[in-house]
PDB file of N, CA and C in Angstrom:
ATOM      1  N   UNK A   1     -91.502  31.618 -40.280  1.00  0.00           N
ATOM      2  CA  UNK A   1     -92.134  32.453 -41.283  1.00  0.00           C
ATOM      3  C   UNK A   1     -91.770  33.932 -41.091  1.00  0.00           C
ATOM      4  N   UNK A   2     -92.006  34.368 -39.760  1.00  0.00           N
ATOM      5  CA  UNK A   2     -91.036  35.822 -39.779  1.00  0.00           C
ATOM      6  C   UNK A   2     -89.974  35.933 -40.115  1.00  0.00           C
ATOM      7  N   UNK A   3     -89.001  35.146 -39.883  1.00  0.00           N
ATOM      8  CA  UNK A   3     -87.694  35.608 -40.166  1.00  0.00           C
ATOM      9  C   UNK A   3     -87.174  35.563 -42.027  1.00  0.00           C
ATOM     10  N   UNK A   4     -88.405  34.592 -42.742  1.00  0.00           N
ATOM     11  CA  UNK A   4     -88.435  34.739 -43.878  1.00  0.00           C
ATOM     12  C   UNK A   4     -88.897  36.084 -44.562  1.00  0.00           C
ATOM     13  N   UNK A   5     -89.814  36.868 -43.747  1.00  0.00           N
ATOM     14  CA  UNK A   5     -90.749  38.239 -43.625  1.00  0.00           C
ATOM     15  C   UNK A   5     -89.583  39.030 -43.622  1.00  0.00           C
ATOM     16  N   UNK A   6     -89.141  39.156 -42.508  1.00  0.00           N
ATOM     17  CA  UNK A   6     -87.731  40.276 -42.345  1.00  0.00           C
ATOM     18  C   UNK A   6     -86.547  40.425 -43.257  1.00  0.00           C
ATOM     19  N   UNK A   7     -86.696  38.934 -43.962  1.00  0.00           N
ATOM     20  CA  UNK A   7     -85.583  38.702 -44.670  1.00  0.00           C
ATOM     21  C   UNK A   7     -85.831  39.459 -46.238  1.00  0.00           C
ATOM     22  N   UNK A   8     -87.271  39.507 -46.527  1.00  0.00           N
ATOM     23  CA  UNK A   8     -87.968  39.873 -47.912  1.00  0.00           C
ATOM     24  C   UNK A   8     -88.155  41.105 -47.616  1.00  0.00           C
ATOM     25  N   UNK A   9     -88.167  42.037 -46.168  1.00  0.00           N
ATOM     26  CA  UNK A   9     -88.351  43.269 -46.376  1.00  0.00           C
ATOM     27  C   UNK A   9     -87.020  44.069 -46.147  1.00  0.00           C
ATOM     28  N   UNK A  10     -85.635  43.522 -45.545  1.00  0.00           N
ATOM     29  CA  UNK A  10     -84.424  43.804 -45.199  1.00  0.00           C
ATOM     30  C   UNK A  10     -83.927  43.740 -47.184  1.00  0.00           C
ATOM     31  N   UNK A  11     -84.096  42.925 -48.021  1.00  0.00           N
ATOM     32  CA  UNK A  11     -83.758  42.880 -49.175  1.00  0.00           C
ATOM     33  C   UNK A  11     -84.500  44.287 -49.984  1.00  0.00           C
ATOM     34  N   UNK A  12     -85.811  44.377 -49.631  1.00  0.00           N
ATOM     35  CA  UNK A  12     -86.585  45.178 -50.831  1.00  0.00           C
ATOM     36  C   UNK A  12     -86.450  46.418 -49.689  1.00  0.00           C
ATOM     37  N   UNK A  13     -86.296  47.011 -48.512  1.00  0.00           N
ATOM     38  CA  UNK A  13     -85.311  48.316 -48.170  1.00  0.00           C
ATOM     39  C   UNK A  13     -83.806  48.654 -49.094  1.00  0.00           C
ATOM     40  N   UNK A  14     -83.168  47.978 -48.890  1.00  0.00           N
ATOM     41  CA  UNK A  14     -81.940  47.780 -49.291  1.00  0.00           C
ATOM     42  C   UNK A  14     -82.098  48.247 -51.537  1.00  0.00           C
ATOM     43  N   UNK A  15     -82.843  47.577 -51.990  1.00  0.00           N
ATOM     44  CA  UNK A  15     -83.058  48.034 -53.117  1.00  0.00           C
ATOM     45  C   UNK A  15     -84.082  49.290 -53.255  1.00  0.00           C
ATOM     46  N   UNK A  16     -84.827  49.529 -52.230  1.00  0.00           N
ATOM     47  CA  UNK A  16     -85.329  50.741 -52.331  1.00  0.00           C
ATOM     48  C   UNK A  16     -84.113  52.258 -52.409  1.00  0.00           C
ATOM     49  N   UNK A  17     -83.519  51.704 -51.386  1.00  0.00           N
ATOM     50  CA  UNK A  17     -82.088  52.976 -50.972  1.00  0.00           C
ATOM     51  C   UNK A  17     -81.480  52.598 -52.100  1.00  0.00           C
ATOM     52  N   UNK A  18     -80.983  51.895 -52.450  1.00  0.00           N
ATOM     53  CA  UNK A  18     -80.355  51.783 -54.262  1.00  0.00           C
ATOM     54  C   UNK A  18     -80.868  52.602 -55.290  1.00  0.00           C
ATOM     55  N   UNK A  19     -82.427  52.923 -55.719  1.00  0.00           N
ATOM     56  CA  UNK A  19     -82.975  53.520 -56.296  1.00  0.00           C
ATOM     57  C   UNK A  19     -83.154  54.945 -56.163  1.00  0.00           C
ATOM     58  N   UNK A  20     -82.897  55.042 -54.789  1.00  0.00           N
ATOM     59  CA  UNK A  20     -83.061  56.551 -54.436  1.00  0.00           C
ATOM     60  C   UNK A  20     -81.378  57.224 -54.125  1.00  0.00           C
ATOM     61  N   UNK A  21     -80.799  56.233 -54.440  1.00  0.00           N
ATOM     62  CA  UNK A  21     -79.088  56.775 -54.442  1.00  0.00           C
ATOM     63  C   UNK A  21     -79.308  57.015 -55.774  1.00  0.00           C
ATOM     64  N   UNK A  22     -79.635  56.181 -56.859  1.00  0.00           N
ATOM     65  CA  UNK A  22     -79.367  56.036 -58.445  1.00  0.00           C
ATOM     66  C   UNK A  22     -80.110  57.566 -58.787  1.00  0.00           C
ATOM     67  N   UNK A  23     -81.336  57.752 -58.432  1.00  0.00           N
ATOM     68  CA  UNK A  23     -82.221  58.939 -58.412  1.00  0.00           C
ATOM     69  C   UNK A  23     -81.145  60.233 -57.938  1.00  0.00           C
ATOM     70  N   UNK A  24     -80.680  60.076 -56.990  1.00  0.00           N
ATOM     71  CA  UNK A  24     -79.926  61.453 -56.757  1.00  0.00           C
ATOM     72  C   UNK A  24     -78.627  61.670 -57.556  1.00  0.00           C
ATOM     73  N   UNK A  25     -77.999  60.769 -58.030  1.00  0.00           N
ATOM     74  CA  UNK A  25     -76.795  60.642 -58.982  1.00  0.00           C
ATOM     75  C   UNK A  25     -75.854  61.258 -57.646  1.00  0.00           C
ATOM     76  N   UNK A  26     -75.661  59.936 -57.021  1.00  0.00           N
ATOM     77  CA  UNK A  26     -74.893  59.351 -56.261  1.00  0.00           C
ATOM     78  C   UNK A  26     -73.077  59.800 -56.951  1.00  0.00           C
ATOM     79  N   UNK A  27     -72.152  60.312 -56.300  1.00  0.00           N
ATOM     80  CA  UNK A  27     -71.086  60.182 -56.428  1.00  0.00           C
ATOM     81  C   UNK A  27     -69.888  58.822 -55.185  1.00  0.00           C
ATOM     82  N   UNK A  28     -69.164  58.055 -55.827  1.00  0.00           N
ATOM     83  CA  UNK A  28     -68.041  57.901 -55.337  1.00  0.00           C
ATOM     84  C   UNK A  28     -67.667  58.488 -54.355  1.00  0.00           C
ATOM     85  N   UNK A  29     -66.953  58.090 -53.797  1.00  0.00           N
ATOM     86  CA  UNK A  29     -65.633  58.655 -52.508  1.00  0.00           C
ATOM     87  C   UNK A  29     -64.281  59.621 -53.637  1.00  0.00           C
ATOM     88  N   UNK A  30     -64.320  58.555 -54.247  1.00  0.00           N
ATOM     89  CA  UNK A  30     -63.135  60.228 -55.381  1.00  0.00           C
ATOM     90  C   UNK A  30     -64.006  60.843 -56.292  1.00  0.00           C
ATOM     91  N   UNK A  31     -65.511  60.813 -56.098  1.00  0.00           N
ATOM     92  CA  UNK A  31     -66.113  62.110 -57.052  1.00  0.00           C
ATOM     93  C   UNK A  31     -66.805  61.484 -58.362  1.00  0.00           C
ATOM     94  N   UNK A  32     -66.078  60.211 -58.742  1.00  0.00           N
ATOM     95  CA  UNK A  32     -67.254  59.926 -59.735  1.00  0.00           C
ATOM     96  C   UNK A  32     -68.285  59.474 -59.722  1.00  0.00           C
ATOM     97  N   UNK A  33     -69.460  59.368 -60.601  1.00  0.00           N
ATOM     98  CA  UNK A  33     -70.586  58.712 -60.794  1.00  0.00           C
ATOM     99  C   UNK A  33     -70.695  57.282 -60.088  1.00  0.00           C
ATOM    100  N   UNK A  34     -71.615  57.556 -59.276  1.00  0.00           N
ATOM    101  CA  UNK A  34     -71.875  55.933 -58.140  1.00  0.00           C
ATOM    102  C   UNK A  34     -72.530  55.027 -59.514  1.00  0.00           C
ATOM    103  N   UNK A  35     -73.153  55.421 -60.234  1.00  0.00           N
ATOM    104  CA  UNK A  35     -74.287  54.833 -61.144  1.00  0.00           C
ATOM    105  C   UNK A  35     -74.064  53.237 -61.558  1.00  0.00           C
ATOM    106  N   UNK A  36     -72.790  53.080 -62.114  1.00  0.00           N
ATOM    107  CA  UNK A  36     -72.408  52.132 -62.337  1.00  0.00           C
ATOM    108  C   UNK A  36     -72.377  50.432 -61.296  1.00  0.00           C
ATOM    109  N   UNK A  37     -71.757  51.450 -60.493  1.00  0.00           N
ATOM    110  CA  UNK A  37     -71.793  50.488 -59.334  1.00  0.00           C
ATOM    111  C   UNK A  37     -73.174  50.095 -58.406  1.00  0.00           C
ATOM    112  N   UNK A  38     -73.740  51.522 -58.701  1.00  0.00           N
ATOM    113  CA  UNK A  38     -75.311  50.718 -57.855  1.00  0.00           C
ATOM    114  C   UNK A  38     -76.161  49.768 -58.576  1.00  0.00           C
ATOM    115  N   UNK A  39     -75.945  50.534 -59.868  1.00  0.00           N
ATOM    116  CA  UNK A  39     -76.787  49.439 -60.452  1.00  0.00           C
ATOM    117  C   UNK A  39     -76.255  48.263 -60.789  1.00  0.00           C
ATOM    118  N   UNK A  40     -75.224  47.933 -60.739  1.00  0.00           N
ATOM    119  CA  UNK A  40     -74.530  46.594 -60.697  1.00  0.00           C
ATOM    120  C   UNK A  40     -74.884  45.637 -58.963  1.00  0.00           C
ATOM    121  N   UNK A  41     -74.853  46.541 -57.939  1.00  0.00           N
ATOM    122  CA  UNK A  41     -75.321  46.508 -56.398  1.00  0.00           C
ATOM    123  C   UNK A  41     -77.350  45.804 -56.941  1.00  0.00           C
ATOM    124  N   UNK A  42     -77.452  46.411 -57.634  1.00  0.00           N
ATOM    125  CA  UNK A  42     -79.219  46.487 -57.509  1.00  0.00           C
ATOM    126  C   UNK A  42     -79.460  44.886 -58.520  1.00  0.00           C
ATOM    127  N   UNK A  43     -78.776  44.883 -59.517  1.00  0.00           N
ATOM    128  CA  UNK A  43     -79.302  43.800 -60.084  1.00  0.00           C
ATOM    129  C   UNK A  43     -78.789  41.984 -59.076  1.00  0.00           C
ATOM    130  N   UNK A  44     -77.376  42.516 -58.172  1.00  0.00           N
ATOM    131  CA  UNK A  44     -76.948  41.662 -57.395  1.00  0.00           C
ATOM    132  C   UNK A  44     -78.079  41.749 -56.244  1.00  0.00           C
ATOM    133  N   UNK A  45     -78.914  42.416 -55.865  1.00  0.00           N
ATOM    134  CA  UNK A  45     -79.620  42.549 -54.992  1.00  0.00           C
ATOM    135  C   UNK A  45     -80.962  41.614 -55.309  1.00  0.00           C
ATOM    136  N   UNK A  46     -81.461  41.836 -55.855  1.00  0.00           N
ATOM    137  CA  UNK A  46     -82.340  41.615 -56.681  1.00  0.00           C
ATOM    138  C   UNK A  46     -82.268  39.933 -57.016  1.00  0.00           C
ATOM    139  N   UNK A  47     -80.961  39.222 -57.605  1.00  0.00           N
ATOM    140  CA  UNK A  47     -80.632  38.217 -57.732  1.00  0.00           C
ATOM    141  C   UNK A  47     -81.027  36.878 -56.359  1.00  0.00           C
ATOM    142  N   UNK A  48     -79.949  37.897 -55.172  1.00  0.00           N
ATOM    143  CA  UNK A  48     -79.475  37.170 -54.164  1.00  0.00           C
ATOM    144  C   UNK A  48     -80.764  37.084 -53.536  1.00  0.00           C
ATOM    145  N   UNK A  49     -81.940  38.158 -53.191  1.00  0.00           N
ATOM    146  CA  UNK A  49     -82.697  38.663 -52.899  1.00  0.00           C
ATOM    147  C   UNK A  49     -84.117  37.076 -52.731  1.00  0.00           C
ATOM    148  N   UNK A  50     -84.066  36.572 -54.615  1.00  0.00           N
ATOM    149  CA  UNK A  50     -84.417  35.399 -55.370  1.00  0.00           C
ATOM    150  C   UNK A  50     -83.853  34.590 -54.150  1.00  0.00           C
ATOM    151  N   UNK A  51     -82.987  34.036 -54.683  1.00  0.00           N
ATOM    152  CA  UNK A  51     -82.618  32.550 -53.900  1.00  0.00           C
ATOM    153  C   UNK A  51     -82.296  32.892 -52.201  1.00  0.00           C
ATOM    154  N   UNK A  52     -81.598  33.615 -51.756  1.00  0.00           N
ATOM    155  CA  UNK A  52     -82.232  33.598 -50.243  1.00  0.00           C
ATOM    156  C   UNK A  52     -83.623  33.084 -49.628  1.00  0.00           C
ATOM    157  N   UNK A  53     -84.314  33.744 -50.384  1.00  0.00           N
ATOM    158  CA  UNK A  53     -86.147  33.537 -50.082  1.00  0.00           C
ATOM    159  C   UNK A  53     -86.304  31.722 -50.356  1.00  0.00           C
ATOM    160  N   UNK A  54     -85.548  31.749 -51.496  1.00  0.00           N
ATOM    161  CA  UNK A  54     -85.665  30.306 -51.276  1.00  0.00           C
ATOM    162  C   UNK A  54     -84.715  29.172 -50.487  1.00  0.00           C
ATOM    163  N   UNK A  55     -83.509  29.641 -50.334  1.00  0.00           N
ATOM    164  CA  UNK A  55     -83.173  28.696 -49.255  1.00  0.00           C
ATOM    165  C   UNK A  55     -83.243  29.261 -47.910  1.00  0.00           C
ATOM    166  N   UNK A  56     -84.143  30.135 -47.501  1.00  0.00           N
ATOM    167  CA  UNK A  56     -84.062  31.039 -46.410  1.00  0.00           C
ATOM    168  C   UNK A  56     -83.263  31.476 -45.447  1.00  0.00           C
ATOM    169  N   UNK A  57     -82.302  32.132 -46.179  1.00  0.00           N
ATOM    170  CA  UNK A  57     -81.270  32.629 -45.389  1.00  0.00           C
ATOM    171  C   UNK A  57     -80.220  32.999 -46.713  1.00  0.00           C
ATOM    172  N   UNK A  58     -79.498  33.982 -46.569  1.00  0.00           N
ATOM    173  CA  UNK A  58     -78.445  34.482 -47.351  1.00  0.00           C
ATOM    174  C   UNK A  58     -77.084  33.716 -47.628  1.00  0.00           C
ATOM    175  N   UNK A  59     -76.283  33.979 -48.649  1.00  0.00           N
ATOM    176  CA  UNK A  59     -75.116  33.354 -48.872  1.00  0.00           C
ATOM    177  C   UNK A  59     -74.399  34.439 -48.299  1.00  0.00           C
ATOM    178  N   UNK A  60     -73.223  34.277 -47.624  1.00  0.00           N
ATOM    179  CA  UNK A  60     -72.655  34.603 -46.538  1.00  0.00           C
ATOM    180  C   UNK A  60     -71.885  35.110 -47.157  1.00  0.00           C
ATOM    181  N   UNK A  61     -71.308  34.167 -47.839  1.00  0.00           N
ATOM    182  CA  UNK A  61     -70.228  34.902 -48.666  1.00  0.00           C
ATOM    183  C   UNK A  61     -70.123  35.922 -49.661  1.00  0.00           C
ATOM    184  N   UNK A  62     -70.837  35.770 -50.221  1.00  0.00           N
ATOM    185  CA  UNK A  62     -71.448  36.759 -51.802  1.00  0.00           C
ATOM    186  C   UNK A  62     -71.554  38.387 -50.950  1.00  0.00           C
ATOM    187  N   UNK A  63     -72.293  38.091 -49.710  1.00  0.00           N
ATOM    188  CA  UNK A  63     -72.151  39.378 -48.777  1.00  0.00           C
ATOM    189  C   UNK A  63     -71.184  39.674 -48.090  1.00  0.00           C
ATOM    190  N   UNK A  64     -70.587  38.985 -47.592  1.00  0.00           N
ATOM    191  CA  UNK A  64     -69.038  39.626 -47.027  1.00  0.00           C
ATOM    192  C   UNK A  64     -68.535  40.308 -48.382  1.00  0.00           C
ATOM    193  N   UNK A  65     -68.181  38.948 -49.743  1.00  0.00           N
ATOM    194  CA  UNK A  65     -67.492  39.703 -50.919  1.00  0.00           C
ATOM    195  C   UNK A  65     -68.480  41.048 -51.561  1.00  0.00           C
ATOM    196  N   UNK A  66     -69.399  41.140 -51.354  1.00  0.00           N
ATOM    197  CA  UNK A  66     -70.392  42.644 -52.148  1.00  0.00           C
ATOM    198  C   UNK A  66     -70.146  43.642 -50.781  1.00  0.00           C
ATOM    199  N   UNK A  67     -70.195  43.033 -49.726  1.00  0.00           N
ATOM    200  CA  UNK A  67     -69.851  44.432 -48.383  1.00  0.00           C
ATOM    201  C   UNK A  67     -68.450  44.939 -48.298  1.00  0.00           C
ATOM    202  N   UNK A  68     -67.395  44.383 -48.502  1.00  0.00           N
ATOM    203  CA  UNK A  68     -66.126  44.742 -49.461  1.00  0.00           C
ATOM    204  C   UNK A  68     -66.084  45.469 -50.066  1.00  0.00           C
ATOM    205  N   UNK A  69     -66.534  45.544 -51.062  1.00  0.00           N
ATOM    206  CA  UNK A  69     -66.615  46.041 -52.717  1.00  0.00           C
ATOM    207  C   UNK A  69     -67.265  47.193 -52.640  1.00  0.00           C
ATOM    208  N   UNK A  70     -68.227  47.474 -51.767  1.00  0.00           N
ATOM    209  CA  UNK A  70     -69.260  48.096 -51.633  1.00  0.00           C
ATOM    210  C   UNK A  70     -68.250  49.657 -50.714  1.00  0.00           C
ATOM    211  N   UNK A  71     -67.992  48.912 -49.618  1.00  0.00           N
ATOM    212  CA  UNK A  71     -66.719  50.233 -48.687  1.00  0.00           C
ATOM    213  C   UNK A  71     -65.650  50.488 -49.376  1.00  0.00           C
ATOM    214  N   UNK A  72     -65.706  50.034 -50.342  1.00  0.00           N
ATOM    215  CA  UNK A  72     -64.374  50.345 -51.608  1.00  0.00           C
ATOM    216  C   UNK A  72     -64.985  52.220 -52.175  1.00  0.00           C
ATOM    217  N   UNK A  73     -66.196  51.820 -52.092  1.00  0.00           N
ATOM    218  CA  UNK A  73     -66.407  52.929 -53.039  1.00  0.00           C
ATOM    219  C   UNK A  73     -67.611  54.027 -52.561  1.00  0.00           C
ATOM    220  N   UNK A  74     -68.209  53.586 -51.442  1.00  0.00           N
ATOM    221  CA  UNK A  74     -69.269  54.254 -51.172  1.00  0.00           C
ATOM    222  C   UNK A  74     -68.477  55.966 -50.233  1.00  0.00           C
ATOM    223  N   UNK A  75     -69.005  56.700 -50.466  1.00  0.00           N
ATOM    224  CA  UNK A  75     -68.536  58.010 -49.360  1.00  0.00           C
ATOM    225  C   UNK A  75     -68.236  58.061 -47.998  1.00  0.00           C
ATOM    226  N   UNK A  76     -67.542  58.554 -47.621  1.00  0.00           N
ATOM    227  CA  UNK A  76     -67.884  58.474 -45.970  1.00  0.00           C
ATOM    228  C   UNK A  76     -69.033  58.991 -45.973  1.00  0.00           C
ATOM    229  N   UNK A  77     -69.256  60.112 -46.323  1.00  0.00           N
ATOM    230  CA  UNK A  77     -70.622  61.056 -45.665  1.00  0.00           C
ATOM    231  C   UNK A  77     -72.135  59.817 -46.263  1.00  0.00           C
ATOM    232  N   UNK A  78     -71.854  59.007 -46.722  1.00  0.00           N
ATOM    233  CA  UNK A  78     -73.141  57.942 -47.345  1.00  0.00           C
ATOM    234  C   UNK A  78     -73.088  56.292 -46.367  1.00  0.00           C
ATOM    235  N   UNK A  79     -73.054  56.491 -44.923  1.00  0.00           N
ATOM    236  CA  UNK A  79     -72.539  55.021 -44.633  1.00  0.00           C
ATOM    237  C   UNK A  79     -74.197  54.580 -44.881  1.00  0.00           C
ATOM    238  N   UNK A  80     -75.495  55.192 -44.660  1.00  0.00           N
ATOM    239  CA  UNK A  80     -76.571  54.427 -44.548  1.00  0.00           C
ATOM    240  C   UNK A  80     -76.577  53.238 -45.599  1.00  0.00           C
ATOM    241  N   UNK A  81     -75.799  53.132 -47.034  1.00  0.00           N
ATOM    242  CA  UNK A  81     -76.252  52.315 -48.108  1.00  0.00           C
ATOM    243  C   UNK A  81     -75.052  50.733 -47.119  1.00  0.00           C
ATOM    244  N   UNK A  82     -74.549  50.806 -46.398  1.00  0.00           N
ATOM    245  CA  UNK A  82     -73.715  50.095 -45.908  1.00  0.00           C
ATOM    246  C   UNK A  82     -74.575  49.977 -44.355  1.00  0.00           C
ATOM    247  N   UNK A  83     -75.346  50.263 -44.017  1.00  0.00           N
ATOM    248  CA  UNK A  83     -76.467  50.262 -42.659  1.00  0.00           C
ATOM    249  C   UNK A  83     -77.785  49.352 -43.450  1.00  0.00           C
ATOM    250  N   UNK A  84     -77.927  49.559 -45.241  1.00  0.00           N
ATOM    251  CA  UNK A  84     -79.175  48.922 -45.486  1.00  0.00           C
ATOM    252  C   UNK A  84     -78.569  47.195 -45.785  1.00  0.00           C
ATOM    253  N   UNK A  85     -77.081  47.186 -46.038  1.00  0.00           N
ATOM    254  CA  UNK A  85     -76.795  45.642 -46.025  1.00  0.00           C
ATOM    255  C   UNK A  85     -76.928  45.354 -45.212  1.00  0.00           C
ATOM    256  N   UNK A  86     -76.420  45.967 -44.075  1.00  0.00           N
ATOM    257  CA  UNK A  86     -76.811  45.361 -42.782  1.00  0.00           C
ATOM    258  C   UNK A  86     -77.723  44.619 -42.089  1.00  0.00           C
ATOM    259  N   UNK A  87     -78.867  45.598 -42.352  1.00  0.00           N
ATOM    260  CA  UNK A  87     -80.011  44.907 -42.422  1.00  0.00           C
ATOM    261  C   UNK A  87     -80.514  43.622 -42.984  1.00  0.00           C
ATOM    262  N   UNK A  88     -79.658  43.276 -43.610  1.00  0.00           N
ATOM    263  CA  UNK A  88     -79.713  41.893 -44.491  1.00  0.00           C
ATOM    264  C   UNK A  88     -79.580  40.726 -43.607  1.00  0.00           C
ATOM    265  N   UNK A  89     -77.956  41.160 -43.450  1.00  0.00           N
ATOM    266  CA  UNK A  89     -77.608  40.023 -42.445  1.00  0.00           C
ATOM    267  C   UNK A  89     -77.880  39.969 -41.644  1.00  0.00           C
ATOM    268  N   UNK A  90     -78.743  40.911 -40.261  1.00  0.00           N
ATOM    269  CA  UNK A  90     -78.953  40.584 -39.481  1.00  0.00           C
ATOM    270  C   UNK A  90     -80.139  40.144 -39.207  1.00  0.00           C
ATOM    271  N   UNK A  91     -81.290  39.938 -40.304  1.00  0.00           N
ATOM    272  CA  UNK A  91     -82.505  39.765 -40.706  1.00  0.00           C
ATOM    273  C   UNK A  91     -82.616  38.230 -41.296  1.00  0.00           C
ATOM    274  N   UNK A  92     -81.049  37.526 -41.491  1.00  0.00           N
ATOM    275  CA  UNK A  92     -81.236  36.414 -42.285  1.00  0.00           C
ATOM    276  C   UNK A  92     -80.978  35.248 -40.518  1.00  0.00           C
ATOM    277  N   UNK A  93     -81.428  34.055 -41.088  1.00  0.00           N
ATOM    278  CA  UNK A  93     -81.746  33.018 -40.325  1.00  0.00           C
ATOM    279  C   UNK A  93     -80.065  32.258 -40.126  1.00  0.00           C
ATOM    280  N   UNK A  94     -79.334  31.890 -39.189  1.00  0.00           N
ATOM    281  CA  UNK A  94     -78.155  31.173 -39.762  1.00  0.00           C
ATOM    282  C   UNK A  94     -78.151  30.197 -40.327  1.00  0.00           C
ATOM    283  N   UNK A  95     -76.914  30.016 -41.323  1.00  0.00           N
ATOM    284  CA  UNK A  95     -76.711  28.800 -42.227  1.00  0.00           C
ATOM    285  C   UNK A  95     -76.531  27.820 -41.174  1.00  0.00           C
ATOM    286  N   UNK A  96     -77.320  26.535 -41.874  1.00  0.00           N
ATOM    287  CA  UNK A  96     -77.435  25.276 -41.133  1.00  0.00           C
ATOM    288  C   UNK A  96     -76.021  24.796 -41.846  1.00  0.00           C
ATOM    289  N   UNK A  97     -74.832  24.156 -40.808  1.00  0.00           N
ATOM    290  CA  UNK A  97     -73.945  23.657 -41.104  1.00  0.00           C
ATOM    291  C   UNK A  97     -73.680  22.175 -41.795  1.00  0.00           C
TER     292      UNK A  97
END
């Protein structure tokens, strides 16, 4: 039951810092508008967020491919939004093989 706990509050951190990137009007690494991309980040959050809770534990993959995508575009000077995925995975239970 904790690790289901950690897992529901590692998700709703993670969309909290989304909201407060979207709030500051977040730029890119070359300068444009993050906007697009977080909120595309937030509704994937939000999604995965859903079915994790229910099979308790994260899809592995969907996060390697969104933690990718994600260092594609985030700033250097911004690694925390790449510290709040983190928190994800290391909060999720391992996949039973």
């Amino acid at each position: 039951m904790a690790e289901a706990l950690d897992l529901e509050i590692a998700f709703d951190e993670a969309l909290t810092h989304v909201e407060r990137l979207l709030a500051t009007d977040m730029k890119t690494s070359d300068g444009a508008s993050a906007r697009p991309q977080l909120e595309k980040l937030e509704g994937e959050l939000k999604s995965q967020r859903v079915r994790a809770l229910k099979r308790g534990t994260i899809d592995r993959e969907w996060f390697q491919k969104t933690l990718r995508w994600v260092v594609e575009w985030v700033p250097d000077t911004d690694l925390t939004l790449i510290a709040s995925l983190g928190r994800i995975v290391r909060s999720a239970p391992p996949a039973l093989s």
